[in-house]
C-alpha atoms as a PDB file:
ATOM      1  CA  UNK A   1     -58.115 -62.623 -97.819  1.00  0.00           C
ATOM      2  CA  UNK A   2     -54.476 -62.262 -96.917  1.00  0.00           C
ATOM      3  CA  UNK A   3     -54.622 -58.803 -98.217  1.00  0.00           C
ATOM      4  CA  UNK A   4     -57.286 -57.533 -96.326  1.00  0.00           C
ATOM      5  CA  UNK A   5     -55.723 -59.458 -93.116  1.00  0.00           C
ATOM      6  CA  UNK A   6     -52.781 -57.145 -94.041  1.00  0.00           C
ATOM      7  CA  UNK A   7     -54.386 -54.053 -94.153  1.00  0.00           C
ATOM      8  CA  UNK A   8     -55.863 -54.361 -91.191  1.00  0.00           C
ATOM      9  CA  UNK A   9     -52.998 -55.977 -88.846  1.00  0.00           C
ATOM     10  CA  UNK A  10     -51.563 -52.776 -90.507  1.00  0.00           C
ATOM     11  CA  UNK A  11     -54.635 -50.164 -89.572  1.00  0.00           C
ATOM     12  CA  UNK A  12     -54.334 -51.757 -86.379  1.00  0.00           C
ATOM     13  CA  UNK A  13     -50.496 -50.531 -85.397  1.00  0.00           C
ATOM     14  CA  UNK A  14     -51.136 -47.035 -86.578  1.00  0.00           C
ATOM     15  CA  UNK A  15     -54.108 -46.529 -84.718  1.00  0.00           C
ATOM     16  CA  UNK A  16     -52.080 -47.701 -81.526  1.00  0.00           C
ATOM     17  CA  UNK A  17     -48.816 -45.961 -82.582  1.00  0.00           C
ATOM     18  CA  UNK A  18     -50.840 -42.517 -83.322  1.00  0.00           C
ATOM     19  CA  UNK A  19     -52.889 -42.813 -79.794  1.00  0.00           C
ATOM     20  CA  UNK A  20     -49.511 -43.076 -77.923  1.00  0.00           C
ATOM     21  CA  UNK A  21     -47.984 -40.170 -79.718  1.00  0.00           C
ATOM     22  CA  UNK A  22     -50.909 -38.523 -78.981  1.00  0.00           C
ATOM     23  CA  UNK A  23     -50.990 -39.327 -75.671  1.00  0.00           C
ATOM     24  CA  UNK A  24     -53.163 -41.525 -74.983  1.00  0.00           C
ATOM     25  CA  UNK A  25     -53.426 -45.073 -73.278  1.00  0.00           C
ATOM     26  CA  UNK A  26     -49.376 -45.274 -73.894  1.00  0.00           C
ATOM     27  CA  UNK A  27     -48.780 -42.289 -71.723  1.00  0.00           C
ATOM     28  CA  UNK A  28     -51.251 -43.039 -68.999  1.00  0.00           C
ATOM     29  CA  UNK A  29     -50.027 -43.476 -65.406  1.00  0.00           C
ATOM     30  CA  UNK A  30     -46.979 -41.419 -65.623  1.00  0.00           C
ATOM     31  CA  UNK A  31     -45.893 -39.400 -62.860  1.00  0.00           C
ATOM     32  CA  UNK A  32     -43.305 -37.237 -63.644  1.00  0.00           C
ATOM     33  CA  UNK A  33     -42.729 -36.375 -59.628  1.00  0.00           C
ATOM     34  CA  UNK A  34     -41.968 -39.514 -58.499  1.00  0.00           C
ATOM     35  CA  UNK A  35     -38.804 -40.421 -58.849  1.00  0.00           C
ATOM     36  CA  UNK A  36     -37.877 -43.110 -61.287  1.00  0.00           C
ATOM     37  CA  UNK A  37     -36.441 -46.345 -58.817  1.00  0.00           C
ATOM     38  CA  UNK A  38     -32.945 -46.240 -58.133  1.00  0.00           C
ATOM     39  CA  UNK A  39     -32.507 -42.796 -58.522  1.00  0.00           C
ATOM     40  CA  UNK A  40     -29.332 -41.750 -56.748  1.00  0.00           C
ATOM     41  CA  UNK A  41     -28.808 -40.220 -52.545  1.00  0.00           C
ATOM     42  CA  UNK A  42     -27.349 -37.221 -54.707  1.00  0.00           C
ATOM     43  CA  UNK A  43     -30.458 -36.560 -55.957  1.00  0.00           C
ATOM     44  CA  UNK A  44     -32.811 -36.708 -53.826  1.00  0.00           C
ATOM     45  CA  UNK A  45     -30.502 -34.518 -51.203  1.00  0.00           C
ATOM     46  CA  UNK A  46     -30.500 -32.087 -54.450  1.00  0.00           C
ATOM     47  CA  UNK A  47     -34.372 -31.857 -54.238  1.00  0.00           C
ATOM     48  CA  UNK A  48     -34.430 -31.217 -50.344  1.00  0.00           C
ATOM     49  CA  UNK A  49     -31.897 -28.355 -50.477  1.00  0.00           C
ATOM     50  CA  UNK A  50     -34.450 -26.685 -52.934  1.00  0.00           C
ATOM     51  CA  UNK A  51     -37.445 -27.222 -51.240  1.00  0.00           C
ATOM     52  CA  UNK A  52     -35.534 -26.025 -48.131  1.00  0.00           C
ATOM     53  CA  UNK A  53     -34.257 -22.932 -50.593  1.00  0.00           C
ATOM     54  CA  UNK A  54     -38.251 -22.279 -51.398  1.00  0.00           C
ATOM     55  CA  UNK A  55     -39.075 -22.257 -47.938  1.00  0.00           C
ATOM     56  CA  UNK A  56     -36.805 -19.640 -47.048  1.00  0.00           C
ATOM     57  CA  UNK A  57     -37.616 -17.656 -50.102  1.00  0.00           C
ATOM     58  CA  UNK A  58     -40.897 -17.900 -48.727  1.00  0.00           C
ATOM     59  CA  UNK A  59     -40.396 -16.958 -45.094  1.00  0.00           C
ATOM     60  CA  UNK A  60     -38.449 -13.219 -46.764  1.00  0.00           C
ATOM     61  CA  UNK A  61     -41.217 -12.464 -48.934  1.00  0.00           C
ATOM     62  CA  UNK A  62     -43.165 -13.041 -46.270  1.00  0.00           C
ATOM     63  CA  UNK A  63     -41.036 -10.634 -44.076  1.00  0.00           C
ATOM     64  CA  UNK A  64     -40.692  -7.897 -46.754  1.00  0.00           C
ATOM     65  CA  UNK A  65     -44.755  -7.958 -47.002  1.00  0.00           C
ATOM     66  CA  UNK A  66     -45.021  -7.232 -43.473  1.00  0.00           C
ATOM     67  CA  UNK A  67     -42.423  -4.408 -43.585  1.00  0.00           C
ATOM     68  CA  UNK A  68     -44.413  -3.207 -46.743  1.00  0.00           C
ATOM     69  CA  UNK A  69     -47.667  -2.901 -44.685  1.00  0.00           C
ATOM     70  CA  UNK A  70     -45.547  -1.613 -41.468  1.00  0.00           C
ATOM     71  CA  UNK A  71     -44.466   1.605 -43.888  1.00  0.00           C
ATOM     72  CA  UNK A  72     -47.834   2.131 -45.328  1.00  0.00           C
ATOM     73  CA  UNK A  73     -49.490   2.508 -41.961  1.00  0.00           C
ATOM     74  CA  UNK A  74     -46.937   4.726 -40.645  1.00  0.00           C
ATOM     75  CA  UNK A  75     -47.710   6.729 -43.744  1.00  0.00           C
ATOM     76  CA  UNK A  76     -51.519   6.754 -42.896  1.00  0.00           C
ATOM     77  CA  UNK A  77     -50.291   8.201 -39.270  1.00  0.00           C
ATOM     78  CA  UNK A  78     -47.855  11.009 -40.623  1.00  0.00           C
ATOM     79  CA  UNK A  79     -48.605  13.686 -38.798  1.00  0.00           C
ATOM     80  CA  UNK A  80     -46.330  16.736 -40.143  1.00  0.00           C
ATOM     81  CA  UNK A  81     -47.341  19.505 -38.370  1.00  0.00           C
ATOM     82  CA  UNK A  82     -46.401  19.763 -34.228  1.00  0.00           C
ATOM     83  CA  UNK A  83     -46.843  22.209 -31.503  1.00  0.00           C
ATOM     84  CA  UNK A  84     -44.090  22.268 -28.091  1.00  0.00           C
ATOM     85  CA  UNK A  85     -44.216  23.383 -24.895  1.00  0.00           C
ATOM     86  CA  UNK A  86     -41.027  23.363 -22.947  1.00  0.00           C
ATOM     87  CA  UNK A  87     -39.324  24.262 -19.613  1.00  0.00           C
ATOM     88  CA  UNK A  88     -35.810  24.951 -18.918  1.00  0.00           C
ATOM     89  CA  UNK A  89     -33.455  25.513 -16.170  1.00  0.00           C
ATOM     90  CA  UNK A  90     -30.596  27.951 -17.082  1.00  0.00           C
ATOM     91  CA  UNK A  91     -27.841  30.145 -15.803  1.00  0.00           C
ATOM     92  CA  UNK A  92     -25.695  32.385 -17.770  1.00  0.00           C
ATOM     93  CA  UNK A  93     -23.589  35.684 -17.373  1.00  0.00           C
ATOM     94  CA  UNK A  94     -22.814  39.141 -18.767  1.00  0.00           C
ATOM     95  CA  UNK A  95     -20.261  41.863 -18.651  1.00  0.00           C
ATOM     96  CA  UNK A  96     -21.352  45.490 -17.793  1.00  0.00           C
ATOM     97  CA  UNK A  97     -19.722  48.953 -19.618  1.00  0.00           C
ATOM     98  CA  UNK A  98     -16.556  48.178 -17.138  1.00  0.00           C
ATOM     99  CA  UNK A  99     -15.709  45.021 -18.476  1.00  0.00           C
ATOM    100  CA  UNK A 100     -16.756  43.214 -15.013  1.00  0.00           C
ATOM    101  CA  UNK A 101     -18.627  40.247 -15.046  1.00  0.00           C
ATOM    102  CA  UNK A 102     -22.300  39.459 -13.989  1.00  0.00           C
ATOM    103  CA  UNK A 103     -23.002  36.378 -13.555  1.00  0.00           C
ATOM    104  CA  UNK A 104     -26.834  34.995 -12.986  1.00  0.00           C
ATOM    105  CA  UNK A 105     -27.889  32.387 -10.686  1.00  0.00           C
ATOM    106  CA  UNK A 106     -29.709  29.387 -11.936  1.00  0.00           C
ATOM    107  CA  UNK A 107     -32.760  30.930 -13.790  1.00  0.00           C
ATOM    108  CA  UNK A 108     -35.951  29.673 -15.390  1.00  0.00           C
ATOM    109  CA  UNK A 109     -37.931  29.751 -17.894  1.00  0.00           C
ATOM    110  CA  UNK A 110     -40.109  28.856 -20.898  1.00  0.00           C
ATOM    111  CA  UNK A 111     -40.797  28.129 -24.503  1.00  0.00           C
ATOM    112  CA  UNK A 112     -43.789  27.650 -26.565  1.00  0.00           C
ATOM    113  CA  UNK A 113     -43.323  26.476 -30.947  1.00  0.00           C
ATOM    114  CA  UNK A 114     -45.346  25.567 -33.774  1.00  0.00           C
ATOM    115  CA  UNK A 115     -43.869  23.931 -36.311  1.00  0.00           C
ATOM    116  CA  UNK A 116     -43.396  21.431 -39.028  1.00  0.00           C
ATOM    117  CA  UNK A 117     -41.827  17.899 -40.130  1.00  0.00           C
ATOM    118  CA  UNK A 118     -40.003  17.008 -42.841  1.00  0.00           C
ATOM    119  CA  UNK A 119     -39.262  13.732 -43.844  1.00  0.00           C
ATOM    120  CA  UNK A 120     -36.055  12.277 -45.692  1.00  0.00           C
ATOM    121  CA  UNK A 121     -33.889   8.894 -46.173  1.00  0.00           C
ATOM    122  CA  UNK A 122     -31.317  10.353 -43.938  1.00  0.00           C
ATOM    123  CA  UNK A 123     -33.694  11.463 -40.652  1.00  0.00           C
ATOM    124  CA  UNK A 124     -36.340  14.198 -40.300  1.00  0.00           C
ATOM    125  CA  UNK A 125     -35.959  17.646 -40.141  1.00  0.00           C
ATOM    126  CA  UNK A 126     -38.227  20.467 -38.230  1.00  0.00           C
ATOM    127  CA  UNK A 127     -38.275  23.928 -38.788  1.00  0.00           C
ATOM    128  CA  UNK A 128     -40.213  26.164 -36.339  1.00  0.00           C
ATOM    129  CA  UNK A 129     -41.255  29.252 -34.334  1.00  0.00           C
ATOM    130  CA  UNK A 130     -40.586  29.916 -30.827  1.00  0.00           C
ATOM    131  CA  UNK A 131     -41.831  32.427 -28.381  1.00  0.00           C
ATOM    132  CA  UNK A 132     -39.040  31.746 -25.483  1.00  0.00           C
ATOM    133  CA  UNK A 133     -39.009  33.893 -21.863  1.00  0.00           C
ATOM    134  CA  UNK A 134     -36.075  33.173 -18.784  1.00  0.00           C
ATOM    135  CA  UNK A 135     -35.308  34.931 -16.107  1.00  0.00           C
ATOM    136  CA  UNK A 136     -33.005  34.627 -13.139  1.00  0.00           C
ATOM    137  CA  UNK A 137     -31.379  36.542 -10.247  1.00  0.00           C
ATOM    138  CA  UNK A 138     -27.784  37.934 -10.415  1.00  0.00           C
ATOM    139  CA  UNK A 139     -24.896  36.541  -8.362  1.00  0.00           C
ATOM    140  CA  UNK A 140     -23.775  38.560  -5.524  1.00  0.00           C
ATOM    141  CA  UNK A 141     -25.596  41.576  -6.892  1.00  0.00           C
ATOM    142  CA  UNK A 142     -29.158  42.705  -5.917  1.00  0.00           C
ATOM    143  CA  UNK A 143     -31.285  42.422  -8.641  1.00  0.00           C
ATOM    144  CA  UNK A 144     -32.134  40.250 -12.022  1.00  0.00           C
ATOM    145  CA  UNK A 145     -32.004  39.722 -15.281  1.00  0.00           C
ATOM    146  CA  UNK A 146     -34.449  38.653 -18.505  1.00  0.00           C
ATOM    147  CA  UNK A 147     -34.866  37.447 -21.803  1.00  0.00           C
ATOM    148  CA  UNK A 148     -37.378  36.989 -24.115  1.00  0.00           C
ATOM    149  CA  UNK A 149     -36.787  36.074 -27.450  1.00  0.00           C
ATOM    150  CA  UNK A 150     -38.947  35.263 -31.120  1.00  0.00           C
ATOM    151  CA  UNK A 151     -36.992  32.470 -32.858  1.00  0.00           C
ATOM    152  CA  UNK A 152     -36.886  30.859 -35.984  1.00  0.00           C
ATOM    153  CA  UNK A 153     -35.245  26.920 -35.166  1.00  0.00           C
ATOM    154  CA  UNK A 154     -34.062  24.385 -37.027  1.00  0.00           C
ATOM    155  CA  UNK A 155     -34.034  20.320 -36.243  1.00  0.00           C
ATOM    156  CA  UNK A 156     -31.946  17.636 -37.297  1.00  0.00           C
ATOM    157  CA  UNK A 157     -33.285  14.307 -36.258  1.00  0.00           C
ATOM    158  CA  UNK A 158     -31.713  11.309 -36.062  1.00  0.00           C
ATOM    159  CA  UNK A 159     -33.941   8.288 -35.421  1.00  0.00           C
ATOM    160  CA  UNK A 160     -31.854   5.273 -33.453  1.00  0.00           C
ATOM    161  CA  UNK A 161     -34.494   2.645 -32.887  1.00  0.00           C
ATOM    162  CA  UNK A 162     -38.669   3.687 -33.573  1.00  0.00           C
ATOM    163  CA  UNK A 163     -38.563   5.102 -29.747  1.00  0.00           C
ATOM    164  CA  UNK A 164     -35.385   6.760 -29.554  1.00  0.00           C
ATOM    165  CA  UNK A 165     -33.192   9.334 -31.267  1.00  0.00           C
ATOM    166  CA  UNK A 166     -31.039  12.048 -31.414  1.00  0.00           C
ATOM    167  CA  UNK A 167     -31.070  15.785 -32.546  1.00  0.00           C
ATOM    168  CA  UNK A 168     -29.581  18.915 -33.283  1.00  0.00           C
ATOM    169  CA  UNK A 169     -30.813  22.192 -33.148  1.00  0.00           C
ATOM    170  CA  UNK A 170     -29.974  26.195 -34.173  1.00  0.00           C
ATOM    171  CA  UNK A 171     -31.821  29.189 -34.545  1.00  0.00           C
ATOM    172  CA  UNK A 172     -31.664  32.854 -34.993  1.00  0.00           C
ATOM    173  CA  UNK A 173     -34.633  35.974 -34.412  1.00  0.00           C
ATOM    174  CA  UNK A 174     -34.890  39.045 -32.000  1.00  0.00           C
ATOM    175  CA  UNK A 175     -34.671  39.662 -28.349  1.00  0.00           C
ATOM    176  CA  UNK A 176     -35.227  41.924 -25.643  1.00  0.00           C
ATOM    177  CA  UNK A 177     -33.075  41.915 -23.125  1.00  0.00           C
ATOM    178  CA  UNK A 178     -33.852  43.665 -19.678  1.00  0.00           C
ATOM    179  CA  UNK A 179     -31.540  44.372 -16.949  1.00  0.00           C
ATOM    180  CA  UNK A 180     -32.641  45.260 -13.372  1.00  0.00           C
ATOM    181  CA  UNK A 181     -29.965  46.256 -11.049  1.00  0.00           C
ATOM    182  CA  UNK A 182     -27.933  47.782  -8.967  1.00  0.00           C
ATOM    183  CA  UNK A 183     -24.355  48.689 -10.615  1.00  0.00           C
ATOM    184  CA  UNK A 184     -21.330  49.963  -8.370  1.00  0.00           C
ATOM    185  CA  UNK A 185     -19.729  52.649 -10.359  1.00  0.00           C
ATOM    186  CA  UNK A 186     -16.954  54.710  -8.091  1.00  0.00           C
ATOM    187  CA  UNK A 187     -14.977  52.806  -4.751  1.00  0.00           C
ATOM    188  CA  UNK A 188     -17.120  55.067  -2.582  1.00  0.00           C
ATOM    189  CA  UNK A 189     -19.797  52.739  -3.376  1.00  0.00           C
ATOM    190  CA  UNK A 190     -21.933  55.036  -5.421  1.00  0.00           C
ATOM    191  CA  UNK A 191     -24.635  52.588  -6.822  1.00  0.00           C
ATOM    192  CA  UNK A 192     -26.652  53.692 -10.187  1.00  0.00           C
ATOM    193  CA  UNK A 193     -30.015  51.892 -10.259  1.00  0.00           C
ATOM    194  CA  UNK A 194     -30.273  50.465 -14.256  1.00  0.00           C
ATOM    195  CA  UNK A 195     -33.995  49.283 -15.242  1.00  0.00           C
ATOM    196  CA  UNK A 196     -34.266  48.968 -19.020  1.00  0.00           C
ATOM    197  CA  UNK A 197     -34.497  47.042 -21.938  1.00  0.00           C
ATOM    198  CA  UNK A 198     -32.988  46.687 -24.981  1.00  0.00           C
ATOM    199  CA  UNK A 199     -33.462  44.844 -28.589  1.00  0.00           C
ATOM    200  CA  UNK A 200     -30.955  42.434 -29.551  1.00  0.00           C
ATOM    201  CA  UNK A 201     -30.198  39.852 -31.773  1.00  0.00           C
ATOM    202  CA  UNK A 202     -30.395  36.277 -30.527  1.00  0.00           C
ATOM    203  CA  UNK A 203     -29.090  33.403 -31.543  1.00  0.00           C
ATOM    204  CA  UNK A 204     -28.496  29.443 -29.952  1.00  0.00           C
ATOM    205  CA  UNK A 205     -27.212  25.956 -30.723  1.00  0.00           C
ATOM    206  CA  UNK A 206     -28.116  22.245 -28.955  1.00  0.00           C
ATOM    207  CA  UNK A 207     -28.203  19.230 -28.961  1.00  0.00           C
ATOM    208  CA  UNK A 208     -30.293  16.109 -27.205  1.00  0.00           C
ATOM    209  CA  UNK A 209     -32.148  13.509 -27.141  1.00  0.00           C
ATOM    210  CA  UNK A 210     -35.942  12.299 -28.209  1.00  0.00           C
ATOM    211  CA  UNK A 211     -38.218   9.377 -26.716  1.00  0.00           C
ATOM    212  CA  UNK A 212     -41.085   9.004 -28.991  1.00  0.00           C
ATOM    213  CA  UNK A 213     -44.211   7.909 -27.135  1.00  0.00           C
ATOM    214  CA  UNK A 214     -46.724   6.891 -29.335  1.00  0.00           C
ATOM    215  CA  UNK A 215     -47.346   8.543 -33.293  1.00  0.00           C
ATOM    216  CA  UNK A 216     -48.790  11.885 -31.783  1.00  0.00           C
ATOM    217  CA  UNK A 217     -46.419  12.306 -28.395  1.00  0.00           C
ATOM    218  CA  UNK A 218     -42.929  12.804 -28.034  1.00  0.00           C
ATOM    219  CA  UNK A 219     -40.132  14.078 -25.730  1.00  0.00           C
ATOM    220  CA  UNK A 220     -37.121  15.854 -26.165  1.00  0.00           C
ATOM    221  CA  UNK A 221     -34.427  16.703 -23.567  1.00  0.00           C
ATOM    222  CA  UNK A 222     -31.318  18.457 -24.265  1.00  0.00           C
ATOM    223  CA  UNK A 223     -28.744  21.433 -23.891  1.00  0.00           C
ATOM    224  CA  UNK A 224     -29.349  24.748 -25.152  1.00  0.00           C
ATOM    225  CA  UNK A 225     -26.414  27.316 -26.205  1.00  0.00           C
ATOM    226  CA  UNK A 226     -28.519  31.079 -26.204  1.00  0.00           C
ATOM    227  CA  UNK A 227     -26.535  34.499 -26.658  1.00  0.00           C
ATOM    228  CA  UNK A 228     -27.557  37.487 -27.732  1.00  0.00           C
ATOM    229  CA  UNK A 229     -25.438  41.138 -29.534  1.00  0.00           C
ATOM    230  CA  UNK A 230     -24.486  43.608 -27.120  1.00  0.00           C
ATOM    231  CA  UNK A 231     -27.353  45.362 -25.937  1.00  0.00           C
ATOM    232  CA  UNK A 232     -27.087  49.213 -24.992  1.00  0.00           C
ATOM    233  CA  UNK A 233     -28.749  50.382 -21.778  1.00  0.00           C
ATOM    234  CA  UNK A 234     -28.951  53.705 -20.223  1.00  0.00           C
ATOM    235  CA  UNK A 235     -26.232  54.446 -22.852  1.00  0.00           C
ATOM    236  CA  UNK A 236     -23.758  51.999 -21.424  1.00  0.00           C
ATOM    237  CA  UNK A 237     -22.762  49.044 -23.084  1.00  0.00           C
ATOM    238  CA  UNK A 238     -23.227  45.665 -21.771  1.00  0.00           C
ATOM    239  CA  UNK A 239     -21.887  42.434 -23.736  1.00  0.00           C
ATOM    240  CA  UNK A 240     -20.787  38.847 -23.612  1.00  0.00           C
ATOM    241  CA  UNK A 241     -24.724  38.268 -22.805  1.00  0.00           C
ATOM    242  CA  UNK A 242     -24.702  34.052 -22.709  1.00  0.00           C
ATOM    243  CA  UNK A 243     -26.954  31.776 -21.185  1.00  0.00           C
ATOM    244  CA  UNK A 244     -26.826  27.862 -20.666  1.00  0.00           C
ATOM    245  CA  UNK A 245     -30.158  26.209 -20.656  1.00  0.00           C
ATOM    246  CA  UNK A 246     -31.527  22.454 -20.042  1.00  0.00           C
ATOM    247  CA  UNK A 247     -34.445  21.971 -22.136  1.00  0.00           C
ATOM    248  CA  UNK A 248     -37.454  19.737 -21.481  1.00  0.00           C
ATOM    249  CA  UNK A 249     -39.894  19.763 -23.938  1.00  0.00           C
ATOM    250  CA  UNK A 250     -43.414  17.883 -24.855  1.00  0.00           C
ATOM    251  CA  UNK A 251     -44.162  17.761 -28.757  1.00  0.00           C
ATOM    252  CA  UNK A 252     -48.066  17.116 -30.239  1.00  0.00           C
ATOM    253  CA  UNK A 253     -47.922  15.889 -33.371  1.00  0.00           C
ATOM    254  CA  UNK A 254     -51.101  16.238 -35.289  1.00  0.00           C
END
């Protein structure tokens, strides 16, 4: 009898002994969150500063996510391809076969482009063509003076916040430059009547600035460096042929 009380007393503790390695009723009610009592202020301010860490953690993903979504819309509106249309006040000068100068009063004038965006981690860049036409009259001469020119243009843009930037331009292509005047030849105030037209090579430089209205719309408004080769009319040479031109021009993106 004492034996089998034995065995069993013994069945009895490894039964217990097995379910609380196992993980049963021994291991019940533990909550390995809750701090055990007496745990130190150290501690617990521990815990706060990484939940607070978390948060924060939180909050920049969160950020980032939004800028994520922010660059893949203005992907979806990308709209490479632009025309322009542009007016322009400008005044500008010339020296006839003497060596005298010509100068213009303030002209006008005109420019229509279509062209193309390109963008890049350092700003965008545009290349386009330009039909461009000015005219004005000359300065204490009768008569006037006109340009037309077909450009190919470069753009450097330079984005300062999403509505504003800056930008640089140059470009190169043909022009035709027509004089009509009156030129003073001898002190007796012989006068030779020149009307003509000659092709020359053009060529400018500027600089300005850009509001961008929406995706599609934007405005640029800037100063414009335009000169041209000598040009050869009625077999006399004319040269120094500059003009200085403020540019304000509409861009459609599309």
């Amino acid at each position: 009898m004492k034996k089998v009380l034995s065995v069993m007393a013994v069945s009895a503790f490894v039964l217990t002994a097995g379910a609380a390695f196992a993980g049963g009723p021994g291991k019940q009610g533990v909550d390995t969150t809750v701090l055990p009592a007496g745990c130190p202020e150290e501690c617990q301010q521990q815990i706060d500063e990484l939940q607070g860490s978390q948060a924060q953690q939180d909050e920049r993903l969160a950020a980032h996510a939004q800028e994520i979504e922010a660059l893949k819309q203005r992907e979806d509106v990308y709209n490479p391809w632009y025309v322009r249309g542009a007016f322009k006040l400008g005044w500008g000068s010339q020296k006839d076969y003497l060596s005298r100068d010509m100068d213009n009063e303030l002209g006008y004038g005109g420019q229509a482009a279509v062209g193309k965006l390109f963008n890049s981690d350092f700003g965008d860049f545009r290349l386009e063509l330009e039909y461009a036409y000015q005219k004005a009259d000359l300065d204490d001469m009768d008569g006037d003076v006109s340009l037309q020119t077909f450009m190919v243009n470069g753009y450097y843009d330079l984005p300062i916040t999403e509505m504003f930037g800056i930008y640089f331009t140059v470009g190169a292509g043909y022009g035709d430059y027509n004089l009509n005047a009156g030129i003073v030849e001898t002190p007796n105030g012989f006068v030779n009547y020149v009307n003509h037209n000659n092709g020359v090579f053009a060529y400018k430089g500027g600089a300005g600035v850009t509001l961008n209205f929406t995706d599609q719309l934007a405005m640029d408004l800037g100063y414009e460096y335009l000169g041209t080769s000598d040009a050869e009319i009625n077999n006399a040479e004319f040269t120094s042929i500059r003009n200085h031109n403020i540019v304000t021009s509409l861009r459609f993106m599309f």
